[in-house]
PDB file of N, CA and C in Angstrom:
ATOM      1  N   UNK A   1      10.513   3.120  -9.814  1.00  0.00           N
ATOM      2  CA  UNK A   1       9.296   3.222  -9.015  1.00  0.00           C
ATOM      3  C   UNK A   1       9.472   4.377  -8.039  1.00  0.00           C
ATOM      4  N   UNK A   2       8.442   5.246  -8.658  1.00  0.00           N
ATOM      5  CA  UNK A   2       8.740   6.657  -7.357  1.00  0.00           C
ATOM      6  C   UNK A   2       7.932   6.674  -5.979  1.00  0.00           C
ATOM      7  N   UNK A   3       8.298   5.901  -4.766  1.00  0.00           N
ATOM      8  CA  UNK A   3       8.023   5.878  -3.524  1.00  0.00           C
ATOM      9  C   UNK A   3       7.836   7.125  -2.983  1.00  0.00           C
ATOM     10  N   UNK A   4       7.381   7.823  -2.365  1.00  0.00           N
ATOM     11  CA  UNK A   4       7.660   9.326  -1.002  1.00  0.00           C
ATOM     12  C   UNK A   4       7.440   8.087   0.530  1.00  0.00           C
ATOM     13  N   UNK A   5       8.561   8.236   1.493  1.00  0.00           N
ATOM     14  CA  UNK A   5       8.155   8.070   2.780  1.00  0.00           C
ATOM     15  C   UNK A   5       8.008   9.021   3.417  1.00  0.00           C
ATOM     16  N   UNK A   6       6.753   8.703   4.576  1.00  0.00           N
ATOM     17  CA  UNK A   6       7.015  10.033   5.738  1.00  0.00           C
ATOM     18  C   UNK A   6       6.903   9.126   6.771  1.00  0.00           C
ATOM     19  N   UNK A   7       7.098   9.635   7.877  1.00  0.00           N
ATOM     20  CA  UNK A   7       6.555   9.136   9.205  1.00  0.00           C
ATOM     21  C   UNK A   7       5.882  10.308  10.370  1.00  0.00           C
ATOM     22  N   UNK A   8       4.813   9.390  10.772  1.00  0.00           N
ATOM     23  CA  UNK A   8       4.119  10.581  11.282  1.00  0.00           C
ATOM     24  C   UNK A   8       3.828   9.919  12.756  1.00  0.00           C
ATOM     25  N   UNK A   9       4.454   9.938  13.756  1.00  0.00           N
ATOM     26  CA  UNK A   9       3.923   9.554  14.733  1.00  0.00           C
ATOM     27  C   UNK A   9       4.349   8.164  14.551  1.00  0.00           C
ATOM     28  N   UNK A  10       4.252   6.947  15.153  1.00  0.00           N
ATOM     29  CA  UNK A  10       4.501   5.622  14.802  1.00  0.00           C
ATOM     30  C   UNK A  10       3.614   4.961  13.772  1.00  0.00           C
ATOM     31  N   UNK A  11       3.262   5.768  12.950  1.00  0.00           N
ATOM     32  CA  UNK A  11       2.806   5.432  11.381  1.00  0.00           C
ATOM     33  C   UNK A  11       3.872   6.167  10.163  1.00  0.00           C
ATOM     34  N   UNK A  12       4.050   4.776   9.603  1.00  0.00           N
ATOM     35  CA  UNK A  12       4.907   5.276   8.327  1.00  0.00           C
ATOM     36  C   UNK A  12       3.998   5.292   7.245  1.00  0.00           C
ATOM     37  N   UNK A  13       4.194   6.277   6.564  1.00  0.00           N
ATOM     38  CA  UNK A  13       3.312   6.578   5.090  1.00  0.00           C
ATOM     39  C   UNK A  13       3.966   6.305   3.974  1.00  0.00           C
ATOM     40  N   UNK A  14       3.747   5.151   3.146  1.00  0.00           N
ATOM     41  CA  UNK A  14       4.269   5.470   1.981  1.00  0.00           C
ATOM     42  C   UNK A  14       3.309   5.359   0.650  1.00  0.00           C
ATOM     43  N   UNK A  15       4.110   6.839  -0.182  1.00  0.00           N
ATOM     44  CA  UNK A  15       3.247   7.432  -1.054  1.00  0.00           C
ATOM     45  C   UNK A  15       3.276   6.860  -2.249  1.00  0.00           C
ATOM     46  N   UNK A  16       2.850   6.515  -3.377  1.00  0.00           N
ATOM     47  CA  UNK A  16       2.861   5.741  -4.700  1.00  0.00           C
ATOM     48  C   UNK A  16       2.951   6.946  -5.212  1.00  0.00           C
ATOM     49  N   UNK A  17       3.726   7.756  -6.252  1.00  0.00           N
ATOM     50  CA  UNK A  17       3.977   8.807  -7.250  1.00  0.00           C
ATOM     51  C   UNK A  17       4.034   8.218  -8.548  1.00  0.00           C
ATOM     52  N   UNK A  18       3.003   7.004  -8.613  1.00  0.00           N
ATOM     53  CA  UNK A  18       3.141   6.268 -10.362  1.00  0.00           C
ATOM     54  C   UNK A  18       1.476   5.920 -10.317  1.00  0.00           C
ATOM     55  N   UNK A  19       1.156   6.602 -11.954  1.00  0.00           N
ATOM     56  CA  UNK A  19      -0.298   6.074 -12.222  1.00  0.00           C
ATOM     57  C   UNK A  19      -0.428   4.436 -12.092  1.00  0.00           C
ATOM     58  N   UNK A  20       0.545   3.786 -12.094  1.00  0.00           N
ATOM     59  CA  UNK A  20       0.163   2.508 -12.756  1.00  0.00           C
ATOM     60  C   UNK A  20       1.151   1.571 -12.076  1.00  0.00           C
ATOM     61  N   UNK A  21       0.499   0.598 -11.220  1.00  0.00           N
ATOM     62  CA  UNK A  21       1.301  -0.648 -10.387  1.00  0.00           C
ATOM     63  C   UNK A  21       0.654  -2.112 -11.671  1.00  0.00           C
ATOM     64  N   UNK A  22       1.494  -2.195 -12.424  1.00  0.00           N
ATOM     65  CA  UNK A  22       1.106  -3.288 -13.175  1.00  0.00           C
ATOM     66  C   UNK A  22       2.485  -4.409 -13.498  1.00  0.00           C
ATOM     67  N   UNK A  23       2.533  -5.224 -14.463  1.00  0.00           N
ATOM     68  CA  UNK A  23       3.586  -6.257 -14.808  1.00  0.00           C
ATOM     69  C   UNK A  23       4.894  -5.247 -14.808  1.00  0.00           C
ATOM     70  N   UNK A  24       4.831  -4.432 -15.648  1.00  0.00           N
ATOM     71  CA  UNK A  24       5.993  -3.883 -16.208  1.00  0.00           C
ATOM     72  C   UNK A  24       6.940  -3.211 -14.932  1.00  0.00           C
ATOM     73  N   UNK A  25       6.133  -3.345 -13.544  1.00  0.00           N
ATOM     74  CA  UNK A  25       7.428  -2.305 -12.511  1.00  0.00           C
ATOM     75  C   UNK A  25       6.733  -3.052 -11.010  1.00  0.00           C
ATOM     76  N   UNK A  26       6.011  -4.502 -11.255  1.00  0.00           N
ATOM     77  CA  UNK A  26       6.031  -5.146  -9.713  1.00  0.00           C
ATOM     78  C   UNK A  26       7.040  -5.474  -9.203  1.00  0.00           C
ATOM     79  N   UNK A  27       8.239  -5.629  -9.961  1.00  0.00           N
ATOM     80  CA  UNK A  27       9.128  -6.253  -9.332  1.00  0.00           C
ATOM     81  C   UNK A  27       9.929  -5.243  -8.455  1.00  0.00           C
ATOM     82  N   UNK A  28      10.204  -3.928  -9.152  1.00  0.00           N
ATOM     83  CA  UNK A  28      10.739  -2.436  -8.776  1.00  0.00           C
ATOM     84  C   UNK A  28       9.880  -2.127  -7.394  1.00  0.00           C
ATOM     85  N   UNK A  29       8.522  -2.295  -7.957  1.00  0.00           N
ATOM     86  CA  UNK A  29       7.534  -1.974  -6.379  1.00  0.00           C
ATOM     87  C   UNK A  29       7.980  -2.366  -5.196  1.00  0.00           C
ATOM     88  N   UNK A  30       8.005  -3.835  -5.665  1.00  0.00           N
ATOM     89  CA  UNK A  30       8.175  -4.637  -4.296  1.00  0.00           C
ATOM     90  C   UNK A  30       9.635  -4.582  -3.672  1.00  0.00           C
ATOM     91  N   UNK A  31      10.686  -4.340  -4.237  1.00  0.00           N
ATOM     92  CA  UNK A  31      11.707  -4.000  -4.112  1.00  0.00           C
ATOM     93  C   UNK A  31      11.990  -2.339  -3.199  1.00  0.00           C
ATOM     94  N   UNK A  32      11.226  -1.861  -3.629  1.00  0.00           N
ATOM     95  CA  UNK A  32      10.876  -0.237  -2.902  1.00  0.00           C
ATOM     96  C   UNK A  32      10.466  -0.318  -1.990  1.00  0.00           C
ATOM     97  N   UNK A  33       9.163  -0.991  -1.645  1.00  0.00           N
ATOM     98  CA  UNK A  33       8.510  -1.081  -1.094  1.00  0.00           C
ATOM     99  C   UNK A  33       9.807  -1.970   0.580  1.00  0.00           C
ATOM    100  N   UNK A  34      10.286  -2.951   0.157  1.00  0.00           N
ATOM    101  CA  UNK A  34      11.221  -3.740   1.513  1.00  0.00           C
ATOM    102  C   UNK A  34      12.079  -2.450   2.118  1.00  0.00           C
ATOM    103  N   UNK A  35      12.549  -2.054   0.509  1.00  0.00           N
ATOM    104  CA  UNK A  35      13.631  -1.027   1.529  1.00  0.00           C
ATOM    105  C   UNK A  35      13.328   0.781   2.186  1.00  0.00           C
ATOM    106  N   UNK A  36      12.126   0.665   1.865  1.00  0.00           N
ATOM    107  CA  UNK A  36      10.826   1.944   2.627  1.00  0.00           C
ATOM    108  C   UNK A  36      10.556   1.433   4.160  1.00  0.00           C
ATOM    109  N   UNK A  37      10.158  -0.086   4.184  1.00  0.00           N
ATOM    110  CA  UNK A  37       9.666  -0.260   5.268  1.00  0.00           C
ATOM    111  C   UNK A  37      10.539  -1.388   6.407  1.00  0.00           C
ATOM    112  N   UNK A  38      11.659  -1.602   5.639  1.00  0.00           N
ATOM    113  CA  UNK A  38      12.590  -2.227   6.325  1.00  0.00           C
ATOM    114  C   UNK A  38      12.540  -1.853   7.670  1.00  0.00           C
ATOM    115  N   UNK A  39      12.469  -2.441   9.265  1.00  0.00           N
ATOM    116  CA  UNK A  39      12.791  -2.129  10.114  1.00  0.00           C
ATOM    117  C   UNK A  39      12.033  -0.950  10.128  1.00  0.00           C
ATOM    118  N   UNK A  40      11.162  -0.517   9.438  1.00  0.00           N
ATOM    119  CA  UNK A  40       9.944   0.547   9.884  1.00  0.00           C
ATOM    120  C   UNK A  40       9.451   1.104  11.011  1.00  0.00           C
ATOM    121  N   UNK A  41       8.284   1.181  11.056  1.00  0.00           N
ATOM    122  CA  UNK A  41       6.786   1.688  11.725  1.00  0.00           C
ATOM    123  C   UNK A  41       5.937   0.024  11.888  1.00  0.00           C
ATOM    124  N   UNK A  42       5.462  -0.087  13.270  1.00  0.00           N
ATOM    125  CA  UNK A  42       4.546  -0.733  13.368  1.00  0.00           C
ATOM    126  C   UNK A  42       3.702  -0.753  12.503  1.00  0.00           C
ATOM    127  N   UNK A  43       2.858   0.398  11.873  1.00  0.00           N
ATOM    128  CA  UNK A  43       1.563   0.231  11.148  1.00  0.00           C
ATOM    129  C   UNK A  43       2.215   1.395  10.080  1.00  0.00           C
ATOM    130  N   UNK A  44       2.050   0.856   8.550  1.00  0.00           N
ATOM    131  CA  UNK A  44       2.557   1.420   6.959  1.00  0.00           C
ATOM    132  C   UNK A  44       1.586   1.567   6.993  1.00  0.00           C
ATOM    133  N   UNK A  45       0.915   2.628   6.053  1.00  0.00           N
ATOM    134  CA  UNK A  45      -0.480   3.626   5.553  1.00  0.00           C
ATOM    135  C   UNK A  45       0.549   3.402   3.591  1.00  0.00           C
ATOM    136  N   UNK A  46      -0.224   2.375   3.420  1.00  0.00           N
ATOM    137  CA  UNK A  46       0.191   2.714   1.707  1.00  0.00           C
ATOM    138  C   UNK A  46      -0.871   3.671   0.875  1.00  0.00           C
ATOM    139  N   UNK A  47      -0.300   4.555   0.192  1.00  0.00           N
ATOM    140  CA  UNK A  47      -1.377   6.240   0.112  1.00  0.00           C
ATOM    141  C   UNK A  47      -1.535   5.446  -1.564  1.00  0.00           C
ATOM    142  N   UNK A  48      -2.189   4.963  -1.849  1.00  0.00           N
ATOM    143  CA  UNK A  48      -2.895   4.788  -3.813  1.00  0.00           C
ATOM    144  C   UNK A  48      -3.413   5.811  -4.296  1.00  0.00           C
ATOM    145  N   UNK A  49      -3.488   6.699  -3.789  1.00  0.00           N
ATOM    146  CA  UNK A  49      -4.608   8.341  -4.389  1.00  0.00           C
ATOM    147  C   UNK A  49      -3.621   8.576  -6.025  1.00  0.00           C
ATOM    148  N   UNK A  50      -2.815   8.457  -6.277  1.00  0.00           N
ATOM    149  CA  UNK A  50      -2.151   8.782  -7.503  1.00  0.00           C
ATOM    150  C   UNK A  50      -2.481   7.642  -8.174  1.00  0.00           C
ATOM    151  N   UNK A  51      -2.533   6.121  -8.131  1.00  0.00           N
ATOM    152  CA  UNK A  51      -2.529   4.704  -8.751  1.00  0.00           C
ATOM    153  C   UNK A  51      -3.764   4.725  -9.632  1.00  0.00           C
ATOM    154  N   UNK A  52      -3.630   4.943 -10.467  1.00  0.00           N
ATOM    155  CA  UNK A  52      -5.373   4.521 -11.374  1.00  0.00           C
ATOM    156  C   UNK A  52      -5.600   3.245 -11.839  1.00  0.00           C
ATOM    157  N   UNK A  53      -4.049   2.499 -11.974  1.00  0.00           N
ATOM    158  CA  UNK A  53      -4.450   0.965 -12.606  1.00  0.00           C
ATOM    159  C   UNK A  53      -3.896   0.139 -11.811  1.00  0.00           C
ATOM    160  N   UNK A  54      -3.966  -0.840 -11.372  1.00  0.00           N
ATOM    161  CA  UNK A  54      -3.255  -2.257 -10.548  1.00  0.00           C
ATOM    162  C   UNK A  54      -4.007  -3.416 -11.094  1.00  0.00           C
ATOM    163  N   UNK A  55      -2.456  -4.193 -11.940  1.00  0.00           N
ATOM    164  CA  UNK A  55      -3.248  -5.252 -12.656  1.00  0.00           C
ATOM    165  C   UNK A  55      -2.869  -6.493 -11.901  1.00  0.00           C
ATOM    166  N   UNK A  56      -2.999  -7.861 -12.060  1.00  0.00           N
ATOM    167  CA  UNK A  56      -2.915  -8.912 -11.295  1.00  0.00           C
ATOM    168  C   UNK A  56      -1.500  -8.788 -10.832  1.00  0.00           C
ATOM    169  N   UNK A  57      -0.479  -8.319 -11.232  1.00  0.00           N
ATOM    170  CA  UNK A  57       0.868  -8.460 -11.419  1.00  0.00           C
ATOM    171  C   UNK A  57       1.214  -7.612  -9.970  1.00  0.00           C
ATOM    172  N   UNK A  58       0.402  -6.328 -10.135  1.00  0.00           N
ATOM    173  CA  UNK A  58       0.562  -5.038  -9.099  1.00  0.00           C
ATOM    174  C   UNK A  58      -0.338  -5.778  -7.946  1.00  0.00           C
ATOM    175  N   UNK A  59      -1.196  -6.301  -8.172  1.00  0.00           N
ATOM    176  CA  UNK A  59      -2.197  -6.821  -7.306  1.00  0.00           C
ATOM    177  C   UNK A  59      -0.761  -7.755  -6.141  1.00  0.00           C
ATOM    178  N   UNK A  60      -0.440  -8.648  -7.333  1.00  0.00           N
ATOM    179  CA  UNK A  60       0.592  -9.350  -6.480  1.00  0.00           C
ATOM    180  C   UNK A  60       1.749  -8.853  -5.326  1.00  0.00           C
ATOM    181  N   UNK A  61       2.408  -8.116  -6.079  1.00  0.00           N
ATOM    182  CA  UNK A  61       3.326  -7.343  -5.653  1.00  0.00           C
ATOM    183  C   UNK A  61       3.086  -6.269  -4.435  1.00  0.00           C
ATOM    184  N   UNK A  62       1.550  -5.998  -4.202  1.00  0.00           N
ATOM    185  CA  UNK A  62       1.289  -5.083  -3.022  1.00  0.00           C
ATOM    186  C   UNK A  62       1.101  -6.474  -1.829  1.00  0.00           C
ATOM    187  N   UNK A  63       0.661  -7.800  -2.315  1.00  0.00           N
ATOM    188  CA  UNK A  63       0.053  -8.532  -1.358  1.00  0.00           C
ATOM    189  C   UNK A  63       2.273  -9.361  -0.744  1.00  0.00           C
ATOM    190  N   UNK A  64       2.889  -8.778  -1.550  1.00  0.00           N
ATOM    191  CA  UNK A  64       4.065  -9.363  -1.700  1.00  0.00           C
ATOM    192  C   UNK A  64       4.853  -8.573  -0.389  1.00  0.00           C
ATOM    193  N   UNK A  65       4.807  -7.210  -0.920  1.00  0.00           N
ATOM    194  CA  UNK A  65       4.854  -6.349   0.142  1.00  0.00           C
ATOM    195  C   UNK A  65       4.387  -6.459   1.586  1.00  0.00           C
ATOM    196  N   UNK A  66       2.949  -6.639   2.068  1.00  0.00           N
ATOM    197  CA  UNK A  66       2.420  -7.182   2.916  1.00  0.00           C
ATOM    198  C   UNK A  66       3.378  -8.646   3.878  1.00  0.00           C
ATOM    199  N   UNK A  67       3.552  -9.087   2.758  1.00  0.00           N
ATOM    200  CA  UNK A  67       4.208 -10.386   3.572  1.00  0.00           C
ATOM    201  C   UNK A  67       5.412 -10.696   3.813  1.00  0.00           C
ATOM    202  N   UNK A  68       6.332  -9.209   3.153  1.00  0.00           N
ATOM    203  CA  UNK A  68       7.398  -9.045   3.965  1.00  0.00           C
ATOM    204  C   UNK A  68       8.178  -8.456   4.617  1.00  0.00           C
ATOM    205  N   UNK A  69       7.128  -7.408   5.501  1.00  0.00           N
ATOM    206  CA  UNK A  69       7.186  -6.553   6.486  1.00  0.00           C
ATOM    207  C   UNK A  69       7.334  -7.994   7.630  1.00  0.00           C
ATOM    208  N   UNK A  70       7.670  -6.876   8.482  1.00  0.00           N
ATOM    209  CA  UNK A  70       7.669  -7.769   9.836  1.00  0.00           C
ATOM    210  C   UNK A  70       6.402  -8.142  10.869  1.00  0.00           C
ATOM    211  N   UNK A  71       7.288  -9.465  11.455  1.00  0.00           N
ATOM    212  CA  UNK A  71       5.820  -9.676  11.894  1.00  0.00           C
ATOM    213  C   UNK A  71       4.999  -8.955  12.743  1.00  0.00           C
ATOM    214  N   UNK A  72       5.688  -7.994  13.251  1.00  0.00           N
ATOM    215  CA  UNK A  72       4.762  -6.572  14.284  1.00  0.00           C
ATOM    216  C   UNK A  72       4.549  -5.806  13.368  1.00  0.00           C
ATOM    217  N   UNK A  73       4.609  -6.114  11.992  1.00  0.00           N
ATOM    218  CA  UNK A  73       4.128  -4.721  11.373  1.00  0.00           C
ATOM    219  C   UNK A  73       2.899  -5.053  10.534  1.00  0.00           C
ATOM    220  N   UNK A  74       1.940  -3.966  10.259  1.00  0.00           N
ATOM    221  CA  UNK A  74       0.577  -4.148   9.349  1.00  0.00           C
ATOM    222  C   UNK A  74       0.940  -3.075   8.472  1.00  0.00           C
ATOM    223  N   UNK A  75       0.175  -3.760   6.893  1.00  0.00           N
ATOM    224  CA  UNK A  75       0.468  -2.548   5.792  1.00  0.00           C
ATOM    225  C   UNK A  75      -1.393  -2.232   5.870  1.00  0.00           C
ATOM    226  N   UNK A  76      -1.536  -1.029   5.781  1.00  0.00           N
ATOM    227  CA  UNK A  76      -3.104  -0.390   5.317  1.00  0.00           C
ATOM    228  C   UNK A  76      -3.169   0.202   4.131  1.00  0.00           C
ATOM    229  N   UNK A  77      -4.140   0.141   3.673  1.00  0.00           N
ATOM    230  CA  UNK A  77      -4.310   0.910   2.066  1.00  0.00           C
ATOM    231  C   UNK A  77      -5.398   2.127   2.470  1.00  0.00           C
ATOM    232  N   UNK A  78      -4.774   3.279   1.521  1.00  0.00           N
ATOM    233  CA  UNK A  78      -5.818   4.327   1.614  1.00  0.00           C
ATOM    234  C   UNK A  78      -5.825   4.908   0.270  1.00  0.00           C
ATOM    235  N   UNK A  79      -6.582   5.748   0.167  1.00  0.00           N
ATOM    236  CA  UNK A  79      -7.328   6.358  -1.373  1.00  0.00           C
ATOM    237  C   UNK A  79      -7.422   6.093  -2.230  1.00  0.00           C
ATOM    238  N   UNK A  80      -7.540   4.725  -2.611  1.00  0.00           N
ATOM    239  CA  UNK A  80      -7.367   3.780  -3.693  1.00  0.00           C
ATOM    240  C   UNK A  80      -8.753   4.681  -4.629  1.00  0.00           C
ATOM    241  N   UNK A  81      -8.234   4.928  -5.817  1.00  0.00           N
ATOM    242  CA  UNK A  81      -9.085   5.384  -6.495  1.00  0.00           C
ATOM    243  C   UNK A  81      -9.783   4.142  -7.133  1.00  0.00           C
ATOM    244  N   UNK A  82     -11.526   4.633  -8.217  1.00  0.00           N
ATOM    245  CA  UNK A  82     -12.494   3.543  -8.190  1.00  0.00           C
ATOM    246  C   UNK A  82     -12.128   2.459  -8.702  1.00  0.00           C
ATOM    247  N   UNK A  83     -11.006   2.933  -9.716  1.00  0.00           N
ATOM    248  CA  UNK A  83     -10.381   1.230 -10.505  1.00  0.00           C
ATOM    249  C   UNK A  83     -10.182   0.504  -9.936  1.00  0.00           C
ATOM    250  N   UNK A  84      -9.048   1.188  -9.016  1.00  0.00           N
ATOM    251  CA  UNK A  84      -7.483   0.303  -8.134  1.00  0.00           C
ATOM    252  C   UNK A  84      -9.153  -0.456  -7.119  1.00  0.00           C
ATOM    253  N   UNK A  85     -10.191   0.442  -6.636  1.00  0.00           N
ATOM    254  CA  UNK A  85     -10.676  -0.020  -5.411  1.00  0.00           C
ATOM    255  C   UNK A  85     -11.387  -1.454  -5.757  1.00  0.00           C
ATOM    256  N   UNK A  86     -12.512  -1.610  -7.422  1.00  0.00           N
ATOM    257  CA  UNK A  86     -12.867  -2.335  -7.535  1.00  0.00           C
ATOM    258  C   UNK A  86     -11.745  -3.377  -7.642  1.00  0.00           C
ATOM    259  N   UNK A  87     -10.504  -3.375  -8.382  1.00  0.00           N
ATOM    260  CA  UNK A  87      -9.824  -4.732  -8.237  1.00  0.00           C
ATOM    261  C   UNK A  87      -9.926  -5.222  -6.840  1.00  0.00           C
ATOM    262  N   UNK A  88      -9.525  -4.635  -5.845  1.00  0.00           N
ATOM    263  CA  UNK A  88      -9.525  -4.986  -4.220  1.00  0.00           C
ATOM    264  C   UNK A  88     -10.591  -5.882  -4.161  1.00  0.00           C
ATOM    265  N   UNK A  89     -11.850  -5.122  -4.114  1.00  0.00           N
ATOM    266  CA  UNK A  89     -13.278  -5.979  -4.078  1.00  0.00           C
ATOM    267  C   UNK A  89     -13.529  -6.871  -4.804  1.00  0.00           C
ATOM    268  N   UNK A  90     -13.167  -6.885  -6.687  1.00  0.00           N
ATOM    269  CA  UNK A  90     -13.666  -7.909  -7.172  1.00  0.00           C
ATOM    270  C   UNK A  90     -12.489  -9.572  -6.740  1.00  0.00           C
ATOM    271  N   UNK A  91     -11.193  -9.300  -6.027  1.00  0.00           N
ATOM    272  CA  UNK A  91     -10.392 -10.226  -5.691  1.00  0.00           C
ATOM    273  C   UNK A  91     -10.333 -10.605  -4.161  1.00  0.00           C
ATOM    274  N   UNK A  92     -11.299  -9.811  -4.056  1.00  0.00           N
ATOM    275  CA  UNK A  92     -11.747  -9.975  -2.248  1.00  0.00           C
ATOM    276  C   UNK A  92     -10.531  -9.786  -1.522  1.00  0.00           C
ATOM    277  N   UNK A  93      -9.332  -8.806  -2.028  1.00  0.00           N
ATOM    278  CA  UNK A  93      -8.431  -8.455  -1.103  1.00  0.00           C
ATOM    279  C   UNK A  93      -9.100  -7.326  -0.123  1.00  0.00           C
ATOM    280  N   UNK A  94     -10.082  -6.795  -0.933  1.00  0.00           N
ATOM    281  CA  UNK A  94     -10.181  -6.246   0.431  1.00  0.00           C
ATOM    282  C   UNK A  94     -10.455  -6.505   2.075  1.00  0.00           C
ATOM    283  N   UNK A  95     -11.008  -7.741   2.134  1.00  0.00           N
ATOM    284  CA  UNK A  95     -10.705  -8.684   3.197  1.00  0.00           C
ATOM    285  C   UNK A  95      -9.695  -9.055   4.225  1.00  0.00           C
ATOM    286  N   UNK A  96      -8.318  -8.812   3.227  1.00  0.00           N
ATOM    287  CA  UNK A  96      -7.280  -8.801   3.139  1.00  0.00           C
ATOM    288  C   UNK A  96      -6.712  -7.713   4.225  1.00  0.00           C
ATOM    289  N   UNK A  97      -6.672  -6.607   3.260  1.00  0.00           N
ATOM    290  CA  UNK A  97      -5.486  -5.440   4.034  1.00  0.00           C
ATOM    291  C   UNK A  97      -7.233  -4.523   4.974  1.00  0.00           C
ATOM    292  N   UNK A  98      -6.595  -3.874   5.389  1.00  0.00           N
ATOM    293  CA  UNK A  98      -7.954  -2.604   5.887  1.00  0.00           C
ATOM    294  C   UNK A  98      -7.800  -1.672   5.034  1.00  0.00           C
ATOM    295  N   UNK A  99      -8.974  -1.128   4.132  1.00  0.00           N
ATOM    296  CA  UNK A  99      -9.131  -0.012   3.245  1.00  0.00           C
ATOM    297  C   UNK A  99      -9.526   1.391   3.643  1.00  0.00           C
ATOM    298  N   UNK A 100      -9.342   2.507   4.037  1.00  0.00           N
ATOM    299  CA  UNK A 100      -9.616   3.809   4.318  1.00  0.00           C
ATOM    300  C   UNK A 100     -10.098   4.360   2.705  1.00  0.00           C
ATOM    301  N   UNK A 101     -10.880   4.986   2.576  1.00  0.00           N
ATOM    302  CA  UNK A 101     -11.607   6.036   1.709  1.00  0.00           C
ATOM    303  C   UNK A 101      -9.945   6.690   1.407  1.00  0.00           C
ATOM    304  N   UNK A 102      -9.383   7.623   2.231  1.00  0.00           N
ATOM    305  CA  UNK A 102      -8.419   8.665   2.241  1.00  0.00           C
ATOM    306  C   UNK A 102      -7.864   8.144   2.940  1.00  0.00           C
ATOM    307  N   UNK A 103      -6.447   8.774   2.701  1.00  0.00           N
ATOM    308  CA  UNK A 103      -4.664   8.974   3.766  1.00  0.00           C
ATOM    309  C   UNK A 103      -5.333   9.371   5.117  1.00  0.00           C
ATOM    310  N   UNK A 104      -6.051  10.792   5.521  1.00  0.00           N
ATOM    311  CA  UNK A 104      -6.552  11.286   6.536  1.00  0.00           C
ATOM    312  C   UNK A 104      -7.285   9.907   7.151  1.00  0.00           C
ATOM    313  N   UNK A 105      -8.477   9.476   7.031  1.00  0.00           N
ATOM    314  CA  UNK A 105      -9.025   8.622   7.355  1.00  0.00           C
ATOM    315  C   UNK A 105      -8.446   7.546   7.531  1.00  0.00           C
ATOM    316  N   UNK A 106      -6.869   7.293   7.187  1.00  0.00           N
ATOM    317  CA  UNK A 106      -6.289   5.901   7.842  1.00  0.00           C
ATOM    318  C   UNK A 106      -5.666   6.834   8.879  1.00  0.00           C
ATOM    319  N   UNK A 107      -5.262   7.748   8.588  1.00  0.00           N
ATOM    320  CA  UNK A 107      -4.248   8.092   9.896  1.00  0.00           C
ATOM    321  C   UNK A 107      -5.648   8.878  11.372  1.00  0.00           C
ATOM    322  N   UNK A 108      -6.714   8.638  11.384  1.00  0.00           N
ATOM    323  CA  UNK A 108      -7.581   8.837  12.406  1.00  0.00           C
ATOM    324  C   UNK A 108      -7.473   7.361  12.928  1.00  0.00           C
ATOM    325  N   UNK A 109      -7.417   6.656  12.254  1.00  0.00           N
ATOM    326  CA  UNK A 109      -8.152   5.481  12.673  1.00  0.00           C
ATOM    327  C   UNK A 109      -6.567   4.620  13.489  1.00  0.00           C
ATOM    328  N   UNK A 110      -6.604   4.084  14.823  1.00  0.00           N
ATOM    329  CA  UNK A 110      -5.469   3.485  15.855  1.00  0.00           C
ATOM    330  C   UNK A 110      -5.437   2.106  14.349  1.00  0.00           C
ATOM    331  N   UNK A 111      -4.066   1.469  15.165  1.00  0.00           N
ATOM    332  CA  UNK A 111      -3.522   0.267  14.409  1.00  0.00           C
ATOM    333  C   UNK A 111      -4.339  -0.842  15.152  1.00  0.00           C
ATOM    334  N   UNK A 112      -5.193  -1.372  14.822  1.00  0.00           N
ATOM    335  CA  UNK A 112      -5.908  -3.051  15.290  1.00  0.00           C
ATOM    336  C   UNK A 112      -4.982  -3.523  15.479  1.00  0.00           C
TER     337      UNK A 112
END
């Protein structure tokens, strides 16, 4: 699973460099994903602009992620392209995490 971290200010960014969060590499995700944000950034900006597919499996594994950051920390989603976005909506995660259009547009916006 190819992660990029950055940190920008007390926001950590991490980048998805894989078309596809599905069965075959949730477990790798979520595994990436602990040791990216281990002891982190208050507020993670997860960047989806590369992700075109997230199937229930990936679905899982991002909400997996979420819940084991710390408890001062929030994960955000940004550029989820239209696939990745309708799964969000049709599973009402978007409810869930806070969605930004773009990376830029999460990093304008302060941590709630």
């Amino acid at each position: 699973m190819d992660l990029k971290s950055t940190q920008s200010g007390d926001i950590q960014v991490v980048k998805v460099n894989e078309a596809r969060i599905d069965a075959a590499v949730a477990i790798q995700f979520k595994d990436a994903m602990r040791a990216e944000t281990e002891g982190g950034a208050k507020r993670v900006v997860l960047d989806l602009g590369e992700v075109a597919f997230v199937d229930s499996s990936g679905l899982g594994a991002i909400v997996a992620a979420m819940k084991q950051l710390g408890a001062d920390q929030k994960l955000d989603l940004a550029g989820l392209t239209p696939s990745v976005d309708k799964v969000f909506r049709l599973t009402r995660m978007d409810t869930v995490f806070a969605i930004y259009p773009s990376l830029d547009a999460a990093m304008l916006t302060e941590a709630s």
